[in-house]
PDB file of N, CA and C in Angstrom:
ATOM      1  N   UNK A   1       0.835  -1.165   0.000  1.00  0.00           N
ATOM      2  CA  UNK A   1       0.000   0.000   0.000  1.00  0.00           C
ATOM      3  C   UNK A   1       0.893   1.245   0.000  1.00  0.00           C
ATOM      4  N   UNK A   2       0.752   2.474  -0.556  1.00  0.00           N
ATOM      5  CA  UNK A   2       1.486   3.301  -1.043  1.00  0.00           C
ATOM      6  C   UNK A   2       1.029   4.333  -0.052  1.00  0.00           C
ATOM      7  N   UNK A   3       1.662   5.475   0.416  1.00  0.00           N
ATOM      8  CA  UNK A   3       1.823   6.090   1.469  1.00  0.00           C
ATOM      9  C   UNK A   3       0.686   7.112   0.789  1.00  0.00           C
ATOM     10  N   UNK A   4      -0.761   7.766   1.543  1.00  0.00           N
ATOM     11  CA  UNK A   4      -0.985   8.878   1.192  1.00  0.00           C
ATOM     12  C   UNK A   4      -1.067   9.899   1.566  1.00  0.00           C
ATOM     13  N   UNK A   5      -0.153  10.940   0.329  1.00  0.00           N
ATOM     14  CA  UNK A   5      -0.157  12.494   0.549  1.00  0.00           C
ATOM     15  C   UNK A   5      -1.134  13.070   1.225  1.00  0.00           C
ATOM     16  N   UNK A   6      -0.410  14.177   2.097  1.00  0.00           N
ATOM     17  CA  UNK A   6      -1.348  14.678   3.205  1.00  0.00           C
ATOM     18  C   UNK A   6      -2.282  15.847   2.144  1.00  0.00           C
ATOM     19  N   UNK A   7      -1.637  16.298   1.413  1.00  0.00           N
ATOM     20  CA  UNK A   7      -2.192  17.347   0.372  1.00  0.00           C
ATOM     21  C   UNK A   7      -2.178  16.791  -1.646  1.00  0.00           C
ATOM     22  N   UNK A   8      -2.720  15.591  -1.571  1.00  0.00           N
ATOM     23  CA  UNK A   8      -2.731  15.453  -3.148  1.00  0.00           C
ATOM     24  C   UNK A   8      -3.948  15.747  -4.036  1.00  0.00           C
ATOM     25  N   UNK A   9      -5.029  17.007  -3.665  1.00  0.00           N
ATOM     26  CA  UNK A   9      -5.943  17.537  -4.482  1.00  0.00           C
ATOM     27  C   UNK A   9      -5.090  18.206  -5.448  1.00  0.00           C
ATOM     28  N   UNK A  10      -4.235  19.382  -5.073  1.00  0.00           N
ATOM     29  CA  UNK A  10      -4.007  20.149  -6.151  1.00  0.00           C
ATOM     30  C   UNK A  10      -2.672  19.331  -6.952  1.00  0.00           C
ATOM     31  N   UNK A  11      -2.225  18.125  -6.464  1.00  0.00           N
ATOM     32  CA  UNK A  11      -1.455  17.643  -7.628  1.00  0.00           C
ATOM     33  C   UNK A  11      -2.032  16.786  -8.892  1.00  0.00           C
ATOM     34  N   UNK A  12      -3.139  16.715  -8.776  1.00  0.00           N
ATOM     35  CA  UNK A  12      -4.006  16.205 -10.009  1.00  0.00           C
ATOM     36  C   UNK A  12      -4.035  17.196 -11.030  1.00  0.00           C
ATOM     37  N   UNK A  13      -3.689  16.847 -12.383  1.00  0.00           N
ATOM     38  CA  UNK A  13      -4.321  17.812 -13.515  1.00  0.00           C
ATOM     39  C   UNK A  13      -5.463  18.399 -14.159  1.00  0.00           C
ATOM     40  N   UNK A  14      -6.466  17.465 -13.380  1.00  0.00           N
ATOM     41  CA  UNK A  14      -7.546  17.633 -13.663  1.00  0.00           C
ATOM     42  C   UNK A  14      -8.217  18.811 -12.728  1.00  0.00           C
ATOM     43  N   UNK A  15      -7.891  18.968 -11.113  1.00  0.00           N
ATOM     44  CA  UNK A  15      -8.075  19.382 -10.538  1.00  0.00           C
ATOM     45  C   UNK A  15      -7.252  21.299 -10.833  1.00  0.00           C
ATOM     46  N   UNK A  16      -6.211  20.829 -10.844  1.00  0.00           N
ATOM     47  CA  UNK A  16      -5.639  22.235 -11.451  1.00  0.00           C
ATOM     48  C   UNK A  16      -6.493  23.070 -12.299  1.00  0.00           C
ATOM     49  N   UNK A  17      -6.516  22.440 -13.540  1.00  0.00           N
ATOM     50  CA  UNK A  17      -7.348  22.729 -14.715  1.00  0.00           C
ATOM     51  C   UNK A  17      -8.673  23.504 -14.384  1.00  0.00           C
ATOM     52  N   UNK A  18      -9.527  22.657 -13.207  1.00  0.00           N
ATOM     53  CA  UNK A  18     -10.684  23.260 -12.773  1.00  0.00           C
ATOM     54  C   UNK A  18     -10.100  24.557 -12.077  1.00  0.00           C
ATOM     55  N   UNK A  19      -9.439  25.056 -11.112  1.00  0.00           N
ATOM     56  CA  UNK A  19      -9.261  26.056 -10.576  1.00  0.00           C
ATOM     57  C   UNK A  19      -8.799  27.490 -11.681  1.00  0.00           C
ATOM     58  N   UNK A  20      -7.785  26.972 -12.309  1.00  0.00           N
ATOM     59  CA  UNK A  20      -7.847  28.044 -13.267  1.00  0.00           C
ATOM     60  C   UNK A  20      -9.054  28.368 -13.873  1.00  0.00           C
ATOM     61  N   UNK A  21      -9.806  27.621 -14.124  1.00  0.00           N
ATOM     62  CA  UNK A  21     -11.437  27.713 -14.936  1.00  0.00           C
ATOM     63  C   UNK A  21     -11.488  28.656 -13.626  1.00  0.00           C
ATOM     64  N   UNK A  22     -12.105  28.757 -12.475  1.00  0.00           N
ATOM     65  CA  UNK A  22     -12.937  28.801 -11.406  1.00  0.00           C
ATOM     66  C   UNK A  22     -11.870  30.673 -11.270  1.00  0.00           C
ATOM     67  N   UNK A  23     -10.932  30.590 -11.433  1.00  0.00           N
ATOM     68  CA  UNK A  23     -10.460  31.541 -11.555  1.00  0.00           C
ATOM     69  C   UNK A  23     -10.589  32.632 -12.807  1.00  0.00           C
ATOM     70  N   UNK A  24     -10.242  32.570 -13.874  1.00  0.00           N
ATOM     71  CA  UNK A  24     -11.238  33.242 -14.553  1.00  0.00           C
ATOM     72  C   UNK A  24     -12.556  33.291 -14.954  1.00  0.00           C
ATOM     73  N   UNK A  25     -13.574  32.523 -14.066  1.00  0.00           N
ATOM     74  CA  UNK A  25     -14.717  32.756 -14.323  1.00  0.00           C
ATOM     75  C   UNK A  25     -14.833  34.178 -13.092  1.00  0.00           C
ATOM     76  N   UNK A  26     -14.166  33.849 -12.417  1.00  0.00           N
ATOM     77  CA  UNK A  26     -14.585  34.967 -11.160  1.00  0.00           C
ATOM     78  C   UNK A  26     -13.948  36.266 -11.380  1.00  0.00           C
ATOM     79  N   UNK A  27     -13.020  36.546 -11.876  1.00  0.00           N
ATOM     80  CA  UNK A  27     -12.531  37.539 -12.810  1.00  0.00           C
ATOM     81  C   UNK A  27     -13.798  37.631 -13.942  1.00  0.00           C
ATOM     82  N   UNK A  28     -13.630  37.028 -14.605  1.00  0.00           N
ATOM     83  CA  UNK A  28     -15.083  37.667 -15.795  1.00  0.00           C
ATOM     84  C   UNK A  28     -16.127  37.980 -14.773  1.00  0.00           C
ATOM     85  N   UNK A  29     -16.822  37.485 -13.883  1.00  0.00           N
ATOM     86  CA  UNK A  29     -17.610  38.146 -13.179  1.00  0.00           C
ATOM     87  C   UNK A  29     -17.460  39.269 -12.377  1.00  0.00           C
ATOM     88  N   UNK A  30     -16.443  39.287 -12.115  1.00  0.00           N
ATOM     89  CA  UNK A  30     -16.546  40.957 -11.380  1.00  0.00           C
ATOM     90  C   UNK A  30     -16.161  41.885 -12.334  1.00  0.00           C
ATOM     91  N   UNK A  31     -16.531  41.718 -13.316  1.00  0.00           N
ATOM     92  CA  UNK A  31     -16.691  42.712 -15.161  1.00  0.00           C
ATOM     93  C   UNK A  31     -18.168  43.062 -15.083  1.00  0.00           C
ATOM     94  N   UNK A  32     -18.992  41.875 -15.013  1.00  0.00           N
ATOM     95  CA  UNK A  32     -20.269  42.106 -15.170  1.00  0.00           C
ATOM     96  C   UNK A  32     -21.106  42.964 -14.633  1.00  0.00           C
ATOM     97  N   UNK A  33     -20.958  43.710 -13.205  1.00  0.00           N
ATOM     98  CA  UNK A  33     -21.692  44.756 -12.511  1.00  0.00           C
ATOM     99  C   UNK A  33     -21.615  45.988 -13.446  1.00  0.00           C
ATOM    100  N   UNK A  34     -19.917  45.758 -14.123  1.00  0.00           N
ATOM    101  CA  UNK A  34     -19.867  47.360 -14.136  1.00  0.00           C
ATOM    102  C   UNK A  34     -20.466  47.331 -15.529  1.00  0.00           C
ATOM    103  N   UNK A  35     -21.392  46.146 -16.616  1.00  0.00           N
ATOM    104  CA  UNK A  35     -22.036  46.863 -17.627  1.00  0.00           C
ATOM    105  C   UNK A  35     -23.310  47.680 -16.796  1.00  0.00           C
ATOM    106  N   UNK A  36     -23.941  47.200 -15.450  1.00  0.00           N
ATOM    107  CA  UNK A  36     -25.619  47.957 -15.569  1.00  0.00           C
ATOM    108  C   UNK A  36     -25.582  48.761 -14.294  1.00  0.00           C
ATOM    109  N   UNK A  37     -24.006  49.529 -13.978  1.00  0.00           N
ATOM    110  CA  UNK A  37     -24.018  50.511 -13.393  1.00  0.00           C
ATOM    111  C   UNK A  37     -23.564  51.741 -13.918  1.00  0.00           C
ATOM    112  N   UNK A  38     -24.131  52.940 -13.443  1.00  0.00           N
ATOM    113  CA  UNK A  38     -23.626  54.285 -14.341  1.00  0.00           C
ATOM    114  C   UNK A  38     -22.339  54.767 -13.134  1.00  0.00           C
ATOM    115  N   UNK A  39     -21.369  55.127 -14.195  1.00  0.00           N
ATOM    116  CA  UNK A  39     -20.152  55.279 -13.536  1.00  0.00           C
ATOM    117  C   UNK A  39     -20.030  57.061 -13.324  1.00  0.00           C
ATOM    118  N   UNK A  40     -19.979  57.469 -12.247  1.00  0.00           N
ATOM    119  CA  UNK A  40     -19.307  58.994 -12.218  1.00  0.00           C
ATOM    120  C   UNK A  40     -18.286  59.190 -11.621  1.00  0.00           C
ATOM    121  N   UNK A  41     -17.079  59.304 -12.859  1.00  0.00           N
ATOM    122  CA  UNK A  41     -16.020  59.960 -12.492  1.00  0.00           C
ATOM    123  C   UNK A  41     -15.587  61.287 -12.104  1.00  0.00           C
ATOM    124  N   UNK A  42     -14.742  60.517 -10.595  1.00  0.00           N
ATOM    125  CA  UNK A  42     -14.451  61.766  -9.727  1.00  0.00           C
ATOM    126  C   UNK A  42     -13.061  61.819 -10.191  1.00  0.00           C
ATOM    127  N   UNK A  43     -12.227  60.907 -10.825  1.00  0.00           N
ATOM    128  CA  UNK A  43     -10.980  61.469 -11.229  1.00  0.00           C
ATOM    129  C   UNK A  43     -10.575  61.507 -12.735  1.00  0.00           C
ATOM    130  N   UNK A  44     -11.310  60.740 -13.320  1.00  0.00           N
ATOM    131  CA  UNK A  44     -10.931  60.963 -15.091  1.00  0.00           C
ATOM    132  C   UNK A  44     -10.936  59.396 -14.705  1.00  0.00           C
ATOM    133  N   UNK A  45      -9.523  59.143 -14.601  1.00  0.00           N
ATOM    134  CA  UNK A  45      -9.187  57.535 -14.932  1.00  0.00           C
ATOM    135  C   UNK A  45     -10.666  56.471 -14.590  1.00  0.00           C
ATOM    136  N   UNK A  46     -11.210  56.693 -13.395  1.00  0.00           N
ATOM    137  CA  UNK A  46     -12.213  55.887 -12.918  1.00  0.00           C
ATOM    138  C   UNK A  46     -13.296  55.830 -13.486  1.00  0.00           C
ATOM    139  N   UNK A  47     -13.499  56.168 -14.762  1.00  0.00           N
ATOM    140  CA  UNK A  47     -14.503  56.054 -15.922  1.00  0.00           C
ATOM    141  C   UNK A  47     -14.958  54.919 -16.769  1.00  0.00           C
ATOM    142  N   UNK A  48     -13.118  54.679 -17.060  1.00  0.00           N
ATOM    143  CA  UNK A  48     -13.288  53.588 -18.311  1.00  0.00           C
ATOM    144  C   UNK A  48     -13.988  52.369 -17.599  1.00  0.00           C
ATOM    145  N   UNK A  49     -14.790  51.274 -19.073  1.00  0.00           N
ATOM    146  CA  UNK A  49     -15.117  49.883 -18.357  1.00  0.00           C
ATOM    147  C   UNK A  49     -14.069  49.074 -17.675  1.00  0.00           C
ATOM    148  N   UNK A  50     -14.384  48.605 -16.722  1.00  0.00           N
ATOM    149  CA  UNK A  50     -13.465  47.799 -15.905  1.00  0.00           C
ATOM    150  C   UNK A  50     -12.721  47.567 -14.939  1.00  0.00           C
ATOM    151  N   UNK A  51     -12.883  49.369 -14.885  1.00  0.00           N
ATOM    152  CA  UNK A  51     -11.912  50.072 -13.644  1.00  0.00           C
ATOM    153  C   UNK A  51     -11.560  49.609 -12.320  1.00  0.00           C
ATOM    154  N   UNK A  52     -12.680  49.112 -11.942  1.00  0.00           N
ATOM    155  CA  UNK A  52     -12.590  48.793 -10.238  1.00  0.00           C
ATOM    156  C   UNK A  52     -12.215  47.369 -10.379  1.00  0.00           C
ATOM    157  N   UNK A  53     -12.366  46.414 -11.373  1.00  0.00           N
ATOM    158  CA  UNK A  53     -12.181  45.115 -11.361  1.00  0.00           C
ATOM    159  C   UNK A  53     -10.509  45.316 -11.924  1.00  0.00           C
ATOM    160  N   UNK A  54     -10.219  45.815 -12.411  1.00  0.00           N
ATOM    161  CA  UNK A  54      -8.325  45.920 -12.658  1.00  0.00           C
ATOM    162  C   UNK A  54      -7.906  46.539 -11.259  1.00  0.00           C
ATOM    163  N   UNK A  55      -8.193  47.662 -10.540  1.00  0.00           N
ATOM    164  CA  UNK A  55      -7.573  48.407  -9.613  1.00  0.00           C
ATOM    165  C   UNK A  55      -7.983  47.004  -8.218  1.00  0.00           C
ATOM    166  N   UNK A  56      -8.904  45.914  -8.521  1.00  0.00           N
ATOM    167  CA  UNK A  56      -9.034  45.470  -7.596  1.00  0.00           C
ATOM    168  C   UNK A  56      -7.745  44.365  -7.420  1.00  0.00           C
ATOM    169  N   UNK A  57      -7.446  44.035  -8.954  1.00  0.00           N
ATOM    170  CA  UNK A  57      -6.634  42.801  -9.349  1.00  0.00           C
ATOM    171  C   UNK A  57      -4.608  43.799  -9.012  1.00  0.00           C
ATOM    172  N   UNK A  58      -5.160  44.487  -9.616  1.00  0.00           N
ATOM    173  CA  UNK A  58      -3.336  45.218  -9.203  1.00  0.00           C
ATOM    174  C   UNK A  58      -3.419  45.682  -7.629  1.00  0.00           C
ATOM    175  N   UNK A  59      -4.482  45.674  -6.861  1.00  0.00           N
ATOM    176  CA  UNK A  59      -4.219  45.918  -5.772  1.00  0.00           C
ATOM    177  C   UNK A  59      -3.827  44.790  -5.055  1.00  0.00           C
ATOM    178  N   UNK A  60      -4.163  43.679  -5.269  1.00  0.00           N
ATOM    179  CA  UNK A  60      -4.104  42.292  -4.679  1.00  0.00           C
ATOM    180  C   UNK A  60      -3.002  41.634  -5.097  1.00  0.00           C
ATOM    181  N   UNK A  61      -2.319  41.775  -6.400  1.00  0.00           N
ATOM    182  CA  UNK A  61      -1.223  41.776  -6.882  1.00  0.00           C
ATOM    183  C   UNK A  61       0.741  42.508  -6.163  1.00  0.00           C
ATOM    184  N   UNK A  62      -0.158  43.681  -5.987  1.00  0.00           N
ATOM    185  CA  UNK A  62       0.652  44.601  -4.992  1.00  0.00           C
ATOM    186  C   UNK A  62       1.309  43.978  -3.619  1.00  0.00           C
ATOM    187  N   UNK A  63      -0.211  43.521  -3.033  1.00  0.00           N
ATOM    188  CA  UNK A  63      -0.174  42.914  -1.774  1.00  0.00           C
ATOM    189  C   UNK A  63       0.665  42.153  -1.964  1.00  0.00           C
ATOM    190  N   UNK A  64       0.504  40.809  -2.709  1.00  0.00           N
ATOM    191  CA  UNK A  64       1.503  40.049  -2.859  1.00  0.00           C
ATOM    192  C   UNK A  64       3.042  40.427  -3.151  1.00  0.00           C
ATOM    193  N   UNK A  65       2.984  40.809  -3.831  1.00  0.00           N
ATOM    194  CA  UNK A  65       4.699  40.938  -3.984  1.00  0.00           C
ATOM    195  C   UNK A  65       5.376  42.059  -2.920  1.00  0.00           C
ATOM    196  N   UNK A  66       4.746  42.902  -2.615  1.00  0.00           N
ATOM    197  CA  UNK A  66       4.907  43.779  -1.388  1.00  0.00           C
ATOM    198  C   UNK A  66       5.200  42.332   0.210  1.00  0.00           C
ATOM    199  N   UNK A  67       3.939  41.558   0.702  1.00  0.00           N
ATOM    200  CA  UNK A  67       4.353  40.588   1.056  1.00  0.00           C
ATOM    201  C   UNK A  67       5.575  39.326   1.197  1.00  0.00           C
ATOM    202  N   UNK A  68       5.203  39.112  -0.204  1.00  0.00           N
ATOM    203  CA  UNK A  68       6.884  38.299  -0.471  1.00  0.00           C
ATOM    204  C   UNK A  68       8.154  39.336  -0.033  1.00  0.00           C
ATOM    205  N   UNK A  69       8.436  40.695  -0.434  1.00  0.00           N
ATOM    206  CA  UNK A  69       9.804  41.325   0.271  1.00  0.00           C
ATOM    207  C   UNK A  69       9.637  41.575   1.371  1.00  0.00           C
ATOM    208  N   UNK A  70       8.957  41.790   2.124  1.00  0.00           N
ATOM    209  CA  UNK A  70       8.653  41.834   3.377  1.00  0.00           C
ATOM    210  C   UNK A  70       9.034  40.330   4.285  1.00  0.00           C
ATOM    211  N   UNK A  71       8.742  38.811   4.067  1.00  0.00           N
ATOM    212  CA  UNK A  71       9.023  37.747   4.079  1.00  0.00           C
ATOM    213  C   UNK A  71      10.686  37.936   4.029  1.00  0.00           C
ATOM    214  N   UNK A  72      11.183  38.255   2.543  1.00  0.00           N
ATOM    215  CA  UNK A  72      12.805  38.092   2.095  1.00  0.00           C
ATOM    216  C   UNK A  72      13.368  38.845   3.163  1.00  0.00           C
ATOM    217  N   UNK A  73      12.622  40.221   3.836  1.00  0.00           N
ATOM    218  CA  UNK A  73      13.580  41.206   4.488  1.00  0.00           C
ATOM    219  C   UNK A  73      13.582  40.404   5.884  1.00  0.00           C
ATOM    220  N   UNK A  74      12.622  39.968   6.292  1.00  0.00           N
ATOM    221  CA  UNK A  74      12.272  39.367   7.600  1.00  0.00           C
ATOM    222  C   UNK A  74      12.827  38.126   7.375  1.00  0.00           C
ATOM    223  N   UNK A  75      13.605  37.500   7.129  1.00  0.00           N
ATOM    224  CA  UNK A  75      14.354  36.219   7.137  1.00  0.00           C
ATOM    225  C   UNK A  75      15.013  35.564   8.050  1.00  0.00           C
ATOM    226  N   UNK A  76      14.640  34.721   8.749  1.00  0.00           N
ATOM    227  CA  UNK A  76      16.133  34.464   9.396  1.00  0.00           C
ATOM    228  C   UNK A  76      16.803  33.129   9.352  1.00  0.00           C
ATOM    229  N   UNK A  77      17.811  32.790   9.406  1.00  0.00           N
ATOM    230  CA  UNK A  77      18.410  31.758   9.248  1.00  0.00           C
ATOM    231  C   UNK A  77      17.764  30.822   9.825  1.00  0.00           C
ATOM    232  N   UNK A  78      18.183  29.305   9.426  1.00  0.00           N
ATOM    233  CA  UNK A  78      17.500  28.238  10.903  1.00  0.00           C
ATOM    234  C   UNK A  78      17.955  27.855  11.765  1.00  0.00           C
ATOM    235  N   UNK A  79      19.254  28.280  11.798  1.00  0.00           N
ATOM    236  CA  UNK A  79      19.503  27.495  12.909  1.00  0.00           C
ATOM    237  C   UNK A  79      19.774  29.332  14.082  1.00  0.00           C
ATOM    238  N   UNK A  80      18.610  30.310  14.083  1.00  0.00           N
ATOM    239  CA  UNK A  80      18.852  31.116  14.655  1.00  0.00           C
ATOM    240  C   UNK A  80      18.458  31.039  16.127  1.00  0.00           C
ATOM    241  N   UNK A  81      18.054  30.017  16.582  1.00  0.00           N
ATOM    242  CA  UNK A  81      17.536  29.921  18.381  1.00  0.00           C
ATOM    243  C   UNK A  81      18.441  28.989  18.527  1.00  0.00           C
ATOM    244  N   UNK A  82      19.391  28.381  17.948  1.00  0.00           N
ATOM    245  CA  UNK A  82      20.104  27.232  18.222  1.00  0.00           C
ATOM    246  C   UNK A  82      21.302  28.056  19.031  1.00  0.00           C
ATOM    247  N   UNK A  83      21.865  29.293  19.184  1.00  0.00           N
ATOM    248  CA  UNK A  83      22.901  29.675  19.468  1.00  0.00           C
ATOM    249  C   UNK A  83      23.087  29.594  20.864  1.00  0.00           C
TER     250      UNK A  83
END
């Protein structure tokens, strides 16, 4: 009998496959509000279609990689309580 992985959902291909689906479906949906709302721009940029669903995706984007250097700066060795 073969040992089983504590986490082997996302190593299936099939399973992958679905999440990317599940991922741009939810991206295309947060497109859809902004056809049957009227937009008033308070700064120019916040006009065009799409606006809040990109500023939502580069904001979350941000987070992340802002996160990750924050992680790199906060590093510490392992064997740092060993001393």
């Amino acid at each position: 009998m073969t040992p089983k992985k504590e986490f082997d959902y996302f190593d299936k291909p099939k399973n992958i496959r679905r999440l990317w689906v599940m991922l741009y479906a939810a991206c295309g949906l947060t497109v859809i509000p902004d056809l049957f709302t009227t937009r008033h721009a308070y700064f120019g940029i916040d006009s065009f279609f799409g606006f809040y669903a990109l500023l939502g995706f580069v904001s979350c984007t941000v987070l992340i990689l802002f996160s990750k250097l924050v992680g790199f700066i906060l590093k510490v060795k392992e064997d740092y309580y060993d001393r």
